[in-house]
C-alpha atoms as a PDB file:
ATOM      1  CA  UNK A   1      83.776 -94.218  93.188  1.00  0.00           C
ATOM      2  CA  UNK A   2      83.934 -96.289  90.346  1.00  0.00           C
ATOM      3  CA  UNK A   3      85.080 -95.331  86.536  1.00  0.00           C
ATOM      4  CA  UNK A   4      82.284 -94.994  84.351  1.00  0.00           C
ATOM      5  CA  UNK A   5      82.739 -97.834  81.746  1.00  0.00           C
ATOM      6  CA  UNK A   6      84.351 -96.588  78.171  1.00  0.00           C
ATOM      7  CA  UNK A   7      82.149 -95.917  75.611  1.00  0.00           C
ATOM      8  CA  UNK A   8      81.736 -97.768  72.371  1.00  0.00           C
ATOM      9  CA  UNK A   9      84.497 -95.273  70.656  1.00  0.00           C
ATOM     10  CA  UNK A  10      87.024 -95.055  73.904  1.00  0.00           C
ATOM     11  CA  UNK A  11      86.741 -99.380  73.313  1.00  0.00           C
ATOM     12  CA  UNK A  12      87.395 -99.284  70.417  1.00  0.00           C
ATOM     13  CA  UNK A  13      90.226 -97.004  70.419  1.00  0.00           C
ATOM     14  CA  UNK A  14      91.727 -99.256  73.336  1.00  0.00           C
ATOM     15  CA  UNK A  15      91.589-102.389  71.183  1.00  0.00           C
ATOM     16  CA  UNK A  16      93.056-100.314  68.191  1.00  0.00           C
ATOM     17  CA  UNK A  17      96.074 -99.312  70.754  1.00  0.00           C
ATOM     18  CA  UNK A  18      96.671-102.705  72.255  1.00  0.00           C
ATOM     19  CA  UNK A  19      96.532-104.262  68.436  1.00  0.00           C
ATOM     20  CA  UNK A  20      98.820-101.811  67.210  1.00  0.00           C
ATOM     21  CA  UNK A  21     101.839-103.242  69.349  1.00  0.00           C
ATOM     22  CA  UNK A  22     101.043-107.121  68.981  1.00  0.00           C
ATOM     23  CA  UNK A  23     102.653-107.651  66.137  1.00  0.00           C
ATOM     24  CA  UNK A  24     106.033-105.679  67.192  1.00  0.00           C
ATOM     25  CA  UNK A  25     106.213-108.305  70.380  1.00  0.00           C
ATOM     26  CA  UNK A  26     105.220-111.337  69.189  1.00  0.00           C
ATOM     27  CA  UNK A  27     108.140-110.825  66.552  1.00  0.00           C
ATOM     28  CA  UNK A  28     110.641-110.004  69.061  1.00  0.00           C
ATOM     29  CA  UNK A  29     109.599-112.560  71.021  1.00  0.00           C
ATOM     30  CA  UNK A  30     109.230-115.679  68.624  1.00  0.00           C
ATOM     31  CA  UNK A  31     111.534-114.711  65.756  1.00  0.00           C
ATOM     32  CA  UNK A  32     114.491-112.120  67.146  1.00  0.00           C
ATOM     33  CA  UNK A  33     116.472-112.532  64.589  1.00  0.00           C
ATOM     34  CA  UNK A  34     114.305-112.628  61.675  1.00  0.00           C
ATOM     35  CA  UNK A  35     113.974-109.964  58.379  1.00  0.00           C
ATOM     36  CA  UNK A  36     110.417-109.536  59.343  1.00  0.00           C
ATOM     37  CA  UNK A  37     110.911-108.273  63.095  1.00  0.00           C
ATOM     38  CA  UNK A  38     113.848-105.732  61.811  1.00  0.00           C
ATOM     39  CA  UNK A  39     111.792-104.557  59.249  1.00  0.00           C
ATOM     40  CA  UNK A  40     109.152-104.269  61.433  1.00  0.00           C
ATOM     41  CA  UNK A  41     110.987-102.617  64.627  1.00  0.00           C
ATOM     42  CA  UNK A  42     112.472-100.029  61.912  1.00  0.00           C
ATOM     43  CA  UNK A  43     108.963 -99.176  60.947  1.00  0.00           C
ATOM     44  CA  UNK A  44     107.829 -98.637  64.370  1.00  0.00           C
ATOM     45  CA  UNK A  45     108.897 -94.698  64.367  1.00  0.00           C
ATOM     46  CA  UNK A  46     105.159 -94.328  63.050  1.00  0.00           C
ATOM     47  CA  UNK A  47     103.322 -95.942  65.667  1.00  0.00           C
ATOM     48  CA  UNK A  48     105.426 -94.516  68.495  1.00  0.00           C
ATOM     49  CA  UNK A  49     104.593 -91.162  66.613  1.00  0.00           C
ATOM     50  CA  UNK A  50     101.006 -92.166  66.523  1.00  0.00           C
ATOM     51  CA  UNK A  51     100.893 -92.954  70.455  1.00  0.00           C
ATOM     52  CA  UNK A  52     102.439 -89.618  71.364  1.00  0.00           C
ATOM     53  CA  UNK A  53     100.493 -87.378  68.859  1.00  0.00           C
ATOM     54  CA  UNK A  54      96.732 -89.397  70.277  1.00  0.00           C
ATOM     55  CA  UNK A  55      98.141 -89.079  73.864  1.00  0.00           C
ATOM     56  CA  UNK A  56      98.738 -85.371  73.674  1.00  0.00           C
ATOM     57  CA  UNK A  57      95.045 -85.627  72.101  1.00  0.00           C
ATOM     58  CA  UNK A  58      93.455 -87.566  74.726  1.00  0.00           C
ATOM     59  CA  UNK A  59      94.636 -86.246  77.489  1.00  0.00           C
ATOM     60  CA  UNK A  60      94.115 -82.419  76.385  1.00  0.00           C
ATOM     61  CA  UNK A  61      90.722 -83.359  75.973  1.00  0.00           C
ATOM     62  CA  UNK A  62      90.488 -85.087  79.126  1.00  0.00           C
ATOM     63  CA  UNK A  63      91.896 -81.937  81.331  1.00  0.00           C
ATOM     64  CA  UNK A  64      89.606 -79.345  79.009  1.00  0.00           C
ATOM     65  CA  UNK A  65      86.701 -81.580  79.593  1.00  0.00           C
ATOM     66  CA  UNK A  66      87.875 -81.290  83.493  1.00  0.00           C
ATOM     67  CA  UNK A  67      89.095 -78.230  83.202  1.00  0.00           C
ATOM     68  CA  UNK A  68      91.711 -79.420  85.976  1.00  0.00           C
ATOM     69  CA  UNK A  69      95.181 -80.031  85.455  1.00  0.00           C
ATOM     70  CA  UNK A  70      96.357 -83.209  86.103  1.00  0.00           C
ATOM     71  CA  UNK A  71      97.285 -83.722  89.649  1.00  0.00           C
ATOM     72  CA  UNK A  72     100.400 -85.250  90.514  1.00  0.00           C
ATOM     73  CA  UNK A  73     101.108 -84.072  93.651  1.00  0.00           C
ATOM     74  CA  UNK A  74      97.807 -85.554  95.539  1.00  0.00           C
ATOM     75  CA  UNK A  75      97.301 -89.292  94.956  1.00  0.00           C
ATOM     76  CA  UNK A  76      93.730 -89.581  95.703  1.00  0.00           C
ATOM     77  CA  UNK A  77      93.277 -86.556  92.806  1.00  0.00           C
ATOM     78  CA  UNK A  78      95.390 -87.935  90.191  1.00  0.00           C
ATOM     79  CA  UNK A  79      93.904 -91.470  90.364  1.00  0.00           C
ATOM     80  CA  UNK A  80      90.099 -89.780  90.260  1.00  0.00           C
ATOM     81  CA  UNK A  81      91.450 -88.183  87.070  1.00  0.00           C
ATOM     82  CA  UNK A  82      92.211 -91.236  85.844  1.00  0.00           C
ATOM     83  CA  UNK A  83      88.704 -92.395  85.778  1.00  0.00           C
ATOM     84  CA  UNK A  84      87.708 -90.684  82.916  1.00  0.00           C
ATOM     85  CA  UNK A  85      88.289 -92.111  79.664  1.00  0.00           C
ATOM     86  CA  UNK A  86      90.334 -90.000  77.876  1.00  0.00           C
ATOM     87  CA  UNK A  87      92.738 -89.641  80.511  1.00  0.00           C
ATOM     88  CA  UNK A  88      92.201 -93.026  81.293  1.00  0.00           C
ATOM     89  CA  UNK A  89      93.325 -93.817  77.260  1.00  0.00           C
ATOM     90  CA  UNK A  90      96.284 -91.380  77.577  1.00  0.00           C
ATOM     91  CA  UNK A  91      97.629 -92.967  80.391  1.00  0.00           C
ATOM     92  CA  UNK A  92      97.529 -96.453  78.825  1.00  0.00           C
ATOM     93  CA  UNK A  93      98.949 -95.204  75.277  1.00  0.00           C
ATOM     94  CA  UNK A  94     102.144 -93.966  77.425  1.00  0.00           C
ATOM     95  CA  UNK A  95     102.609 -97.335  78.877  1.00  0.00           C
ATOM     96  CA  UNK A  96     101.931 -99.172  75.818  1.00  0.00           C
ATOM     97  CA  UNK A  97     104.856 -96.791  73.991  1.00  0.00           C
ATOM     98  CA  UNK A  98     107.456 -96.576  76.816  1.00  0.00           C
ATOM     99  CA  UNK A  99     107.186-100.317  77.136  1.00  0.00           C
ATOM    100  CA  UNK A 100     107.430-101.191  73.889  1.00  0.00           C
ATOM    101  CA  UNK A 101     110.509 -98.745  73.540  1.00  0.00           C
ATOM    102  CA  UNK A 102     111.852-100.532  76.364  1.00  0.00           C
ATOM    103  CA  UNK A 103     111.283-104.139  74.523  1.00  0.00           C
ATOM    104  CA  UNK A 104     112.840-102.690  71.400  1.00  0.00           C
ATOM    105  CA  UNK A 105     116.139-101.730  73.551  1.00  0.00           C
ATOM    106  CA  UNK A 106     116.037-105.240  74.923  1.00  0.00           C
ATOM    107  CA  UNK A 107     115.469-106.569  71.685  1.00  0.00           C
ATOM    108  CA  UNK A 108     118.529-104.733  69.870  1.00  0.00           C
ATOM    109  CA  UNK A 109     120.693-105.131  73.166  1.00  0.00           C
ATOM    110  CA  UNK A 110     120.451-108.773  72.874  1.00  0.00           C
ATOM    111  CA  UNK A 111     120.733-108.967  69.331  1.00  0.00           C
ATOM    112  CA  UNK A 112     124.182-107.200  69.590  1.00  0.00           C
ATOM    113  CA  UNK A 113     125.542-109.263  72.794  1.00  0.00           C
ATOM    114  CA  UNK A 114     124.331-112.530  70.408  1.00  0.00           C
ATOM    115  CA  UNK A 115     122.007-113.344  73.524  1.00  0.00           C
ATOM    116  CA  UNK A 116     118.200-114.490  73.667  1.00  0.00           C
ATOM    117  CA  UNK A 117     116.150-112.285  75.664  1.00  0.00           C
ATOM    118  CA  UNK A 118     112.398-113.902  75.344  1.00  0.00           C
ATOM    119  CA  UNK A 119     111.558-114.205  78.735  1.00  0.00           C
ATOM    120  CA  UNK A 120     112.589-110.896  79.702  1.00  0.00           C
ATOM    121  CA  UNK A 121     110.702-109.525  76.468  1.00  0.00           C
ATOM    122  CA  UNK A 122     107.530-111.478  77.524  1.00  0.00           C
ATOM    123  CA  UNK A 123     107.811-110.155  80.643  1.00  0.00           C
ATOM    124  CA  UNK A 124     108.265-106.841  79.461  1.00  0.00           C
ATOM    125  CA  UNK A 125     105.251-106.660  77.138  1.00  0.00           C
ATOM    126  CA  UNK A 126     102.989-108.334  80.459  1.00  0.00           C
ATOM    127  CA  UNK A 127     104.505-106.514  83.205  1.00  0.00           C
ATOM    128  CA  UNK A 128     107.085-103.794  82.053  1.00  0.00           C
ATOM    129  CA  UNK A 129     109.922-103.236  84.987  1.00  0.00           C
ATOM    130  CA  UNK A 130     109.944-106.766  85.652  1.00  0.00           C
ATOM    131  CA  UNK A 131     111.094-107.442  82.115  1.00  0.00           C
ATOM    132  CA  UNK A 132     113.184-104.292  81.984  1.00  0.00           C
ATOM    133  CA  UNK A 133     114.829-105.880  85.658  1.00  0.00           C
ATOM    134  CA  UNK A 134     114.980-109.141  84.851  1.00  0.00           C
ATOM    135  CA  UNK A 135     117.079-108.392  81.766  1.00  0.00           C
ATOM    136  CA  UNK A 136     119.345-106.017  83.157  1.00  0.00           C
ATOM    137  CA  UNK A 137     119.981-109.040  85.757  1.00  0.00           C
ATOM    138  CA  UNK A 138     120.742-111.371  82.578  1.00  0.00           C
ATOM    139  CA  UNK A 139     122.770-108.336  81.239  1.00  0.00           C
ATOM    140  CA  UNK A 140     124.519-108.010  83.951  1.00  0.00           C
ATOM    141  CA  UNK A 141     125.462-111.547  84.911  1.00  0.00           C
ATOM    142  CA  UNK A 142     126.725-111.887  81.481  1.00  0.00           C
END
């Protein structure tokens, strides 16, 4: 079965999300050690604040709309409940926010060790654990 597409609203709300954590990662990525990115990263409280408060927002409505709780224990459930769009826009605020806390640990990690970490930091932003692995590998090796 296939997701009905978002509506107007649920698109735009995605854009606003993904927008929302550009800025923090292209700082961290192409100017670590600048004013801008600390000030920025120190203002981020906010926005993770923001993710959790619209994630406990979207997915209530999503499981009252449902009236199911989410199913974690049967695969085939859980990824059914994924196709609607509020769930659908929960799930993807907790992965923007746990990634971008993640990125902001690199960040400050490598900042303290006096270390670059771009690539991981790219890769963390495009494809979360690999970034989070490959740095602890660059940690660790150093």
């Amino acid at each position: 079965m296939s997701p009905t597409p978002l509506d107007s609203t649920r698109r735009s709300v995605y854009g606003a999300m993904n927008a929302g954590v550009v800025p923090l990662w292209l700082a961290m990525i192409v100017v670590p050690r600048s004013r801008l990115t600390r000030t920025l990263v120190r203002r981020a409280v906010p926005l993770h604040a923001g993710f959790s408060v619209g994630y406990a927002g979207l997915l209530g409505r999503g499981v009252l709309r449902s009236r199911r709780m989410l199913d974690f224990g049967d695969p085939d459930a859980l990824r059914g409940q994924l196709t609607d769009g509020d769930v659908f826009l929960a799930a993807w605020s907790h992965y923007l926010t746990f990634d971008l806390l993640v990125g902001q640990w690199i960040w400050q990690d490598a900042l303290d060790r006096g270390r670059t970490a771009r690539l991981a930091l790219l890769l963390t932003w495009l494809a979360g654990p690999v970034g989070h692995g490959l740095y602890l590998l660059q940690r660790r090796a150093s």
